[in-house]
Protein backbone atom coordinates (compact mmCIF):
# COMPACT_ATOMS: atom_id res chain seq x y z
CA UNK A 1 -43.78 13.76 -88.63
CA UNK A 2 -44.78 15.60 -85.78
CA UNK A 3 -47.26 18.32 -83.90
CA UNK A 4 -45.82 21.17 -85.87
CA UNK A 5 -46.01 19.08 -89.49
CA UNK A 6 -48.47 21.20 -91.25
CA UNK A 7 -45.95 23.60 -91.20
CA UNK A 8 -44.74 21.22 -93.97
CA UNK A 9 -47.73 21.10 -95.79
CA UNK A 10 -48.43 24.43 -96.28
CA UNK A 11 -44.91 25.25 -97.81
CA UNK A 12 -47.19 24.16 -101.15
CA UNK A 13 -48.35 27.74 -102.80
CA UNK A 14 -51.15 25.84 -104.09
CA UNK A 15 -53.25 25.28 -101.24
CA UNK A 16 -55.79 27.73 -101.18
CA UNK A 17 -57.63 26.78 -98.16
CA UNK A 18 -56.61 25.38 -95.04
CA UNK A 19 -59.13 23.73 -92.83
CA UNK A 20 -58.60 23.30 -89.01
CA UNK A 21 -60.31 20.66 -86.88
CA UNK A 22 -57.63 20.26 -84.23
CA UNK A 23 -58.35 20.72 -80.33
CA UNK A 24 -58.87 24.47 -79.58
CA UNK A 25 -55.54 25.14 -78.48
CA UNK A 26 -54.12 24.36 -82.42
CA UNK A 27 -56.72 26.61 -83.60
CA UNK A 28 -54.53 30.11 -83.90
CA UNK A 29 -51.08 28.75 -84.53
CA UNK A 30 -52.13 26.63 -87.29
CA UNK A 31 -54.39 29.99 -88.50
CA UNK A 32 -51.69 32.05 -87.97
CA UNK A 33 -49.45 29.71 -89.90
CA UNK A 34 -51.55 29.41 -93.07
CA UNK A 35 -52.90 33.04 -93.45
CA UNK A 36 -48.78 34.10 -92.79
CA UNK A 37 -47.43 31.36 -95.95
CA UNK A 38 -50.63 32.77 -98.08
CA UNK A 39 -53.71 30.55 -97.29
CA UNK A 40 -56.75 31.17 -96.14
CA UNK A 41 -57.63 29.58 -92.40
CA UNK A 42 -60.63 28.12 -92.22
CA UNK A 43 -60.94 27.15 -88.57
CA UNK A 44 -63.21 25.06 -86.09
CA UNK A 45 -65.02 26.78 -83.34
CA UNK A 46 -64.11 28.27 -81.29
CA UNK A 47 -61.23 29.93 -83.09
CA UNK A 48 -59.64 31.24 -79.97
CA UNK A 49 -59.88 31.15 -76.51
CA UNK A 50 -57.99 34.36 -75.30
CA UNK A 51 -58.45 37.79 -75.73
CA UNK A 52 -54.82 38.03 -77.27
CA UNK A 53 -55.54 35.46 -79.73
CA UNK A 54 -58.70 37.18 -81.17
CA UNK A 55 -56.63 40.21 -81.62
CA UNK A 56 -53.43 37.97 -83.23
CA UNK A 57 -56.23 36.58 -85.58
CA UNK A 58 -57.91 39.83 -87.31
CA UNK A 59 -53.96 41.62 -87.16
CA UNK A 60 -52.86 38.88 -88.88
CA UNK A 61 -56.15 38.84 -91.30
CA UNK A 62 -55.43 42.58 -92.12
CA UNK A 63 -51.67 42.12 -92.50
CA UNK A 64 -51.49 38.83 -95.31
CA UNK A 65 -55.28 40.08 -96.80
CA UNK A 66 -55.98 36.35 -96.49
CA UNK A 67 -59.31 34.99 -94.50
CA UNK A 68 -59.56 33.89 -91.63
CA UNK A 69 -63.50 32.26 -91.07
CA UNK A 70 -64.75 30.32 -88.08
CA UNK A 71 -66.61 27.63 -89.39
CA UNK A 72 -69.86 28.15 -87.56
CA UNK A 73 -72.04 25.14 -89.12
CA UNK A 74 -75.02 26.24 -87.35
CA UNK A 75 -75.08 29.62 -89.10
CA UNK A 76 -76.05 27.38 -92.38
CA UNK A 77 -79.23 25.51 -90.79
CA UNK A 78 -82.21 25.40 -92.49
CA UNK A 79 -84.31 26.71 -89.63
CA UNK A 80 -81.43 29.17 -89.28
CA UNK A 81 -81.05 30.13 -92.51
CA UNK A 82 -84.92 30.44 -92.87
CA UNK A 83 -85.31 32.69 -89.64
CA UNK A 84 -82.44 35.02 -90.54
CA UNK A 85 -84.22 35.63 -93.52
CA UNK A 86 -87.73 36.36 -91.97
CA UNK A 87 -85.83 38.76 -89.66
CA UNK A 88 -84.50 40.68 -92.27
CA UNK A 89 -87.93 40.61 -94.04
CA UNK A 90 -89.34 42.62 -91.36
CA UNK A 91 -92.06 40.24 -90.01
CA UNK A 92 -90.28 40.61 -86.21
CA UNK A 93 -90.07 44.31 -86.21
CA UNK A 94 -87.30 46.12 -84.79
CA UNK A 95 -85.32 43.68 -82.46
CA UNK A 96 -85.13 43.63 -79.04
CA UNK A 97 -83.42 40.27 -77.68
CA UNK A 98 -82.26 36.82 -78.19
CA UNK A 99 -81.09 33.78 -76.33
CA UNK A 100 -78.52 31.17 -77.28
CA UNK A 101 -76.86 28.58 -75.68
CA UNK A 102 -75.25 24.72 -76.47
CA UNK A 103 -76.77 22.36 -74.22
CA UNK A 104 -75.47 19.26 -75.23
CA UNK A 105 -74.73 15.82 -72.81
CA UNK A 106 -71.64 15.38 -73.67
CA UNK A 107 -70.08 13.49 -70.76
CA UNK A 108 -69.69 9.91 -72.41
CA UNK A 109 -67.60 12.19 -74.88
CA UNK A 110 -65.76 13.97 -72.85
CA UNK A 111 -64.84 10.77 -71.16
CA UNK A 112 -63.49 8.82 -73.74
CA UNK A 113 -60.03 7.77 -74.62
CA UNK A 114 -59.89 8.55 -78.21
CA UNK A 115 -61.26 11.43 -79.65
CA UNK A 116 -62.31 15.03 -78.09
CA UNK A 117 -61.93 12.57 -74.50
CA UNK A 118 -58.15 12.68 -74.91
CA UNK A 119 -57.78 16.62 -74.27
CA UNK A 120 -61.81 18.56 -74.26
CA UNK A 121 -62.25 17.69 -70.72
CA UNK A 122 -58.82 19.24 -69.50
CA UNK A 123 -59.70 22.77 -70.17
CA UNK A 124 -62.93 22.19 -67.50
CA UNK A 125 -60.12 21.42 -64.76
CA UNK A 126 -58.22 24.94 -64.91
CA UNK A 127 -60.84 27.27 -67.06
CA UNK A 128 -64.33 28.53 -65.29
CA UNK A 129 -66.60 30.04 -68.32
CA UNK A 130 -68.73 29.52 -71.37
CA UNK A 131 -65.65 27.53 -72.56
CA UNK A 132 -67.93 26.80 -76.12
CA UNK A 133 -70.26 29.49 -77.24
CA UNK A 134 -70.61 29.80 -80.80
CA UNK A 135 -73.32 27.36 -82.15
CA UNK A 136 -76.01 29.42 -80.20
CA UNK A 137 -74.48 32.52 -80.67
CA UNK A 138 -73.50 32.98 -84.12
CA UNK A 139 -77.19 32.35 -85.87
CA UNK A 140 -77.96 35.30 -83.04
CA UNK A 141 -75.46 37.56 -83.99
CA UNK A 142 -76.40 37.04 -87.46
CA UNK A 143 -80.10 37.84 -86.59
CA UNK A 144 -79.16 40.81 -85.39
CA UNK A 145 -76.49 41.94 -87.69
CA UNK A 146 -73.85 41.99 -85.69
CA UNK A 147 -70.90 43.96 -87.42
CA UNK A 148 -73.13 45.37 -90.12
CA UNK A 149 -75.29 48.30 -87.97
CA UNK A 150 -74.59 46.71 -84.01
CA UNK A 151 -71.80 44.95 -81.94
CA UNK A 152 -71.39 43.15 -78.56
CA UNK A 153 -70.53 45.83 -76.13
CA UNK A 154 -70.34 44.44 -72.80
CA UNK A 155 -71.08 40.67 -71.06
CA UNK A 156 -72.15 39.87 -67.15
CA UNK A 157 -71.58 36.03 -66.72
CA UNK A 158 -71.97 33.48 -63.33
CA UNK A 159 -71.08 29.87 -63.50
CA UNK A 160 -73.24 27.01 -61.30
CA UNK A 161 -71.65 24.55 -59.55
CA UNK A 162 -69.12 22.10 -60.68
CA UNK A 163 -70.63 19.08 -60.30
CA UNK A 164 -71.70 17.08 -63.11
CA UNK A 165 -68.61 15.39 -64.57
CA UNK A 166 -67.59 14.17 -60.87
CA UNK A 167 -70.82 12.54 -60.31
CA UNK A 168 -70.53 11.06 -63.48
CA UNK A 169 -67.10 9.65 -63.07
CA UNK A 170 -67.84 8.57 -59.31
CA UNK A 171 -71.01 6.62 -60.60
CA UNK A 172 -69.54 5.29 -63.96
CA UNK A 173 -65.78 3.96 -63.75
CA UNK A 174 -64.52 1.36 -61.57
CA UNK A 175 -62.22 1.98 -58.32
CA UNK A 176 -58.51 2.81 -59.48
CA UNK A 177 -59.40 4.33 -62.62
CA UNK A 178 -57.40 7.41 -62.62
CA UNK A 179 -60.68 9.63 -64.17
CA UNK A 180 -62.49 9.11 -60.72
CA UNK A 181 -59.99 10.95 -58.94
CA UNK A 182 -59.87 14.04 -61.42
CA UNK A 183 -60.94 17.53 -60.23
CA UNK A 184 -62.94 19.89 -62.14
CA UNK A 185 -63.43 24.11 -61.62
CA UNK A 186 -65.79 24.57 -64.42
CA UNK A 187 -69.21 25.03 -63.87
CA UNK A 188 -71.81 22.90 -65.02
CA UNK A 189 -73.96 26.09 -66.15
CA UNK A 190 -72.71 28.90 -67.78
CA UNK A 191 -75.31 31.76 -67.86
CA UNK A 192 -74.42 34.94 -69.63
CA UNK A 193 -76.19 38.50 -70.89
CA UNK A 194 -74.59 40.62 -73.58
CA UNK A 195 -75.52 44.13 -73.94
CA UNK A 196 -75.00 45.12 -78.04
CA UNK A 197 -74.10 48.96 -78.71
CA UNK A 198 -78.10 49.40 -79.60
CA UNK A 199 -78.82 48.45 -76.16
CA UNK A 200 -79.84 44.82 -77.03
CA UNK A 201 -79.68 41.31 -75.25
CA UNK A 202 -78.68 38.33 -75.69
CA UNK A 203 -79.00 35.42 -73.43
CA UNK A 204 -75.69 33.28 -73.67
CA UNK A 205 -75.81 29.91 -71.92
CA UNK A 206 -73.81 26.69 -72.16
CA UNK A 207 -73.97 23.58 -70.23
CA UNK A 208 -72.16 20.11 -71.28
CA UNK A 209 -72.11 18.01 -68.16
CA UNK A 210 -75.71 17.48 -67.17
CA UNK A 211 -78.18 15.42 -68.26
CA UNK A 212 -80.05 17.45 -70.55
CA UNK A 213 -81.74 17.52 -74.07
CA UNK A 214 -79.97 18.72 -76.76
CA UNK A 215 -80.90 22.69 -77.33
CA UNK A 216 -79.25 25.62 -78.84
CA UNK A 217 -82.51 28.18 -77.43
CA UNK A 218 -82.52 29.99 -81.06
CA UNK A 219 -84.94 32.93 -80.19
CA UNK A 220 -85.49 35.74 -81.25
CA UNK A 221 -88.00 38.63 -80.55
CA UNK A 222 -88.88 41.99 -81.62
CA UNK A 223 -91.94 44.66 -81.71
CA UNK A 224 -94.23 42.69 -84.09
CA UNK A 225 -93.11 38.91 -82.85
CA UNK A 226 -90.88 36.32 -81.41
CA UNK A 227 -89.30 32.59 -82.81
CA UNK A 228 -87.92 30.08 -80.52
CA UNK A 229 -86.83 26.94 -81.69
CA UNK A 230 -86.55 23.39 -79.96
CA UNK A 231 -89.22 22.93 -81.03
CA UNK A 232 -89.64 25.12 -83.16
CA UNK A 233 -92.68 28.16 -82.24
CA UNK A 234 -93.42 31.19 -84.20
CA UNK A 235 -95.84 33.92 -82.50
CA UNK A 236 -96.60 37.12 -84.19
CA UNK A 237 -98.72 40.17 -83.29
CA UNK A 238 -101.14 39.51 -85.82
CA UNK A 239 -102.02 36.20 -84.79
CA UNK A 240 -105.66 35.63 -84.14
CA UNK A 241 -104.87 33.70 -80.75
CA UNK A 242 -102.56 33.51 -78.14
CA UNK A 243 -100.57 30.09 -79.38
CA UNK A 244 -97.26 29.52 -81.19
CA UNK A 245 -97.58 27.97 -85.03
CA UNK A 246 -94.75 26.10 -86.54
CA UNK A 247 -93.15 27.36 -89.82
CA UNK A 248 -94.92 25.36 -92.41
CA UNK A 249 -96.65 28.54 -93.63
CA UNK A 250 -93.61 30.61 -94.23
CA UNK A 251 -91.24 28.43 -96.68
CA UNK A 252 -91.02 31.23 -98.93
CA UNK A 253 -88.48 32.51 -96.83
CA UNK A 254 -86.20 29.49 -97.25
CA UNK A 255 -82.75 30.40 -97.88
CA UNK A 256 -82.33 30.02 -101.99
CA UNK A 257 -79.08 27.39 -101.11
CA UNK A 258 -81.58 25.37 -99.41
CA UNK A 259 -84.32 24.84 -101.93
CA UNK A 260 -81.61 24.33 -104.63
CA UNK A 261 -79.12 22.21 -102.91
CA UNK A 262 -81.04 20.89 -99.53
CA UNK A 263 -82.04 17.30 -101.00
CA UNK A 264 -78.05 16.72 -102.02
CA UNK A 265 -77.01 18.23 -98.48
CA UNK A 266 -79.38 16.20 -96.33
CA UNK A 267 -78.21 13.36 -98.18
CA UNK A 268 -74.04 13.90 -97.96
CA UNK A 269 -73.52 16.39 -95.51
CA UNK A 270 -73.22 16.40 -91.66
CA UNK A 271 -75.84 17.53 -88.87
CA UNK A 272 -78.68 17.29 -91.14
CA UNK A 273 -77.28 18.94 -94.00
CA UNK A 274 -75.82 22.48 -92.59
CA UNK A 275 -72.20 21.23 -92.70
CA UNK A 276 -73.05 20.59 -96.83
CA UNK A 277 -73.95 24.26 -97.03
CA UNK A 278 -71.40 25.34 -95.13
CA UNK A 279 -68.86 24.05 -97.51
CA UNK A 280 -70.23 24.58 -100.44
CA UNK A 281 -71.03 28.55 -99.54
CA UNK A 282 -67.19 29.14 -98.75
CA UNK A 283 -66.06 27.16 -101.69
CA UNK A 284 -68.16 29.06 -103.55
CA UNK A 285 -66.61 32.56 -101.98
CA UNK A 286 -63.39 31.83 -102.49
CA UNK A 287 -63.79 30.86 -106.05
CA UNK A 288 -65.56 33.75 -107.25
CA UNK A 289 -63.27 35.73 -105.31
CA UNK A 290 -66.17 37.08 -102.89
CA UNK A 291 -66.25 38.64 -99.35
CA UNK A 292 -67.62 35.05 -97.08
CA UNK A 293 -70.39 35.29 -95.42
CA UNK A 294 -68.94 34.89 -91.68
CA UNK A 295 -65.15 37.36 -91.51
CA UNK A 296 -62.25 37.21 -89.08
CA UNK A 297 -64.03 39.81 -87.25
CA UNK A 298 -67.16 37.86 -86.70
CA UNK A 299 -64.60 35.07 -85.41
CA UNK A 300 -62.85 36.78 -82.84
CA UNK A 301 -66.22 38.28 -81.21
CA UNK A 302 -68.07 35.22 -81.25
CA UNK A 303 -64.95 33.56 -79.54
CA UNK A 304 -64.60 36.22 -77.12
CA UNK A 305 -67.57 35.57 -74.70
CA UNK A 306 -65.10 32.59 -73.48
CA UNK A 307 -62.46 34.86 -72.24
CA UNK A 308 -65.03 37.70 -70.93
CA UNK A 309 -66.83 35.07 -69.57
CA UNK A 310 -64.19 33.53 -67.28
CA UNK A 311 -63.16 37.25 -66.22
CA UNK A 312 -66.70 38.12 -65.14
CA UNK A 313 -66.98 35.23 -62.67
CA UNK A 314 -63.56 35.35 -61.85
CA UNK A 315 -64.66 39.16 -60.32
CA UNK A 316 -68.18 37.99 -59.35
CA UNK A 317 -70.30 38.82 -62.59
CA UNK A 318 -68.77 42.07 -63.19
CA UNK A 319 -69.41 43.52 -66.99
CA UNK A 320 -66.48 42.99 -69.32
CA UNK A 321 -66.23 45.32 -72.18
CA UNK A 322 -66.15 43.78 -75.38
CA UNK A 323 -62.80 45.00 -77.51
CA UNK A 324 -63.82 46.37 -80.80
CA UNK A 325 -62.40 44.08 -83.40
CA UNK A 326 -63.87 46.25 -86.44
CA UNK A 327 -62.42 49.17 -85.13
CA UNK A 328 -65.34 51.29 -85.64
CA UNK A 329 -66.34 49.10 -88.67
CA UNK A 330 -69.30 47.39 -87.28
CA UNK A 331 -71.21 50.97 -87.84
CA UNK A 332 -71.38 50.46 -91.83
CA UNK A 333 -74.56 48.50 -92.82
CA UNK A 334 -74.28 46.24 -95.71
């Protein structure tokens, strides 16, 4: 009955949970809706693409007391999951840097006429950024306990090129189809740096239209060691040699969801079982009436290299300060 029909739908006071997996520019009024009529938003990444909308989201979080979570799947890999807890066992040391991106082909996607094809590519015609950051960044920020001791302070970004999606229209519809003749401004490369308030990096890249293997970086380093993944390579100083070794020896830190739900989550869930766990963890919150893992804070900052990121190449790689969406928060370790 419409664009604006879950309006209708969440006129029921029994919903408890709304979950959003709209295109990105649905993402805060259909948040916005559901926390205001007393439902929690549950929301695909990214959850907003504007500095005003990050700050619309945690207001609105604060105001109604109702959640507002990004559903970052990626958070809830095993390899994630695993590595987050080996950071927070101590085995890195004290952490200096990590690198994320989302390198992903997705130009037969982006192409299409059903699915993300009908409106994804759009936003590369008008925006020039990291237009989708989160699937790197959030298992990072996480790492590094973002919110919970440390906090993005500042970003430097420069875009490559836009070439990829014209070549790849030019070389892959026929003459007259209206797709060869469409103009793009985003580059094919994002490349970023954030700078957390404890003086930390974090390398921030995305790129979508090249021709690429699929890889989200996932490193991490520190004074006693490093982890990268794809594939994933685990060096520590008290290694014997100078060589990476898998994980294999270090299953003990596998997250407790994993060893006692992984077999049913490989076996239903999406992306090789992380959506599963996903689910299940904010059921799980919500029922027992505790605090989710990932918060509307967490949201808006992992959402806001987009906007920072278009304003730094917009002004030639100039820093952009990161708004504080704790409000001071972020300080208290838990």
């Amino acid at each position: 009955n419409g664009d604006r029909d879950y309006e209708n739908l969440l006129q029921n006071e029994e919903i408890d949970i709304a979950v959003i997996a709209t295109p990105w520019e649905w993402h805060v009024p259909m948040s916005l809706y559901a926390m205001n009529h007393g439902t929690h938003a549950f929301t695909e990444v990214p959850a907003c693409y504007t500095i005003e909308d990050c700050w619309k989201l945690v207001n609105t979080s604060e105001k109604t007391r109702r959640h507002c979570v990004m559903m970052e799947n990626c958070c809830y890999g095993h390899e994630e999951m695993l590595v987050n807890n080996m950071v927070h066992a101590g085995l890195f040391g004290a952490l200096s840097h990590g690198e994320a991106a989302y390198i992903h082909d997705l130009r037969d996607e982006l192409f299409s006429n059903v699915g993300e094809g009908t409106w994804r590519r759009f936003h590369s015609m008008k925006r020039n950024g990291n237009l989708y950051p989160t699937h790197g960044l959030g298992p990072v920020a996480w790492y590094m306990d973002i919110h919970k001791g440390d906090r993005f302070e500042s970003l430097v970004s420069m875009s490559s090129p836009s070439h990829g999606l014209q070549d790849y229209a030019a070389r892959t519809f026929p003459e007259g189809d209206p797709r060869r003749a469409e103009k793009f401004v985003c580059g094919d490369v994002s490349t970023s740096i954030i700078r957390t308030a404890l003086g930390r990096t974090i390398l921030l890249q995305r790129d979508t239209n090249s021709p690429r293997v699929y890889d989200r970086l996932n490193a991490i380093t520190g004074t006693r060691g490093m982890f990268r993944g794809y594939p994933a390579r685990l060096y520590l100083d008290s290694f014997e040699r100078d060589e990476y070794t898998d994980l294999s020896d270090y299953r003990k830190y596998e997250s407790p969801m994993w060893t006692n739900i992984g077999e049913l989550a490989r076996k239903r869930g999406g992306h090789g079982g992380m959506d599963f766990i996903m689910a299940y963890r904010f059921v799980q919150c919500v029922r027992e009436g505790l605090p989710p893992d990932m918060d509307v804070y967490d949201a808006a900052a992992w959402s806001a290299p987009t906007p920072l990121s278009e304003m730094s190449v917009k002004k030639g790689g100039a820093p952009q300060p990161f708004p504080d969406f704790t409000r001071g928060m972020w300080r208290i370790k838990n």
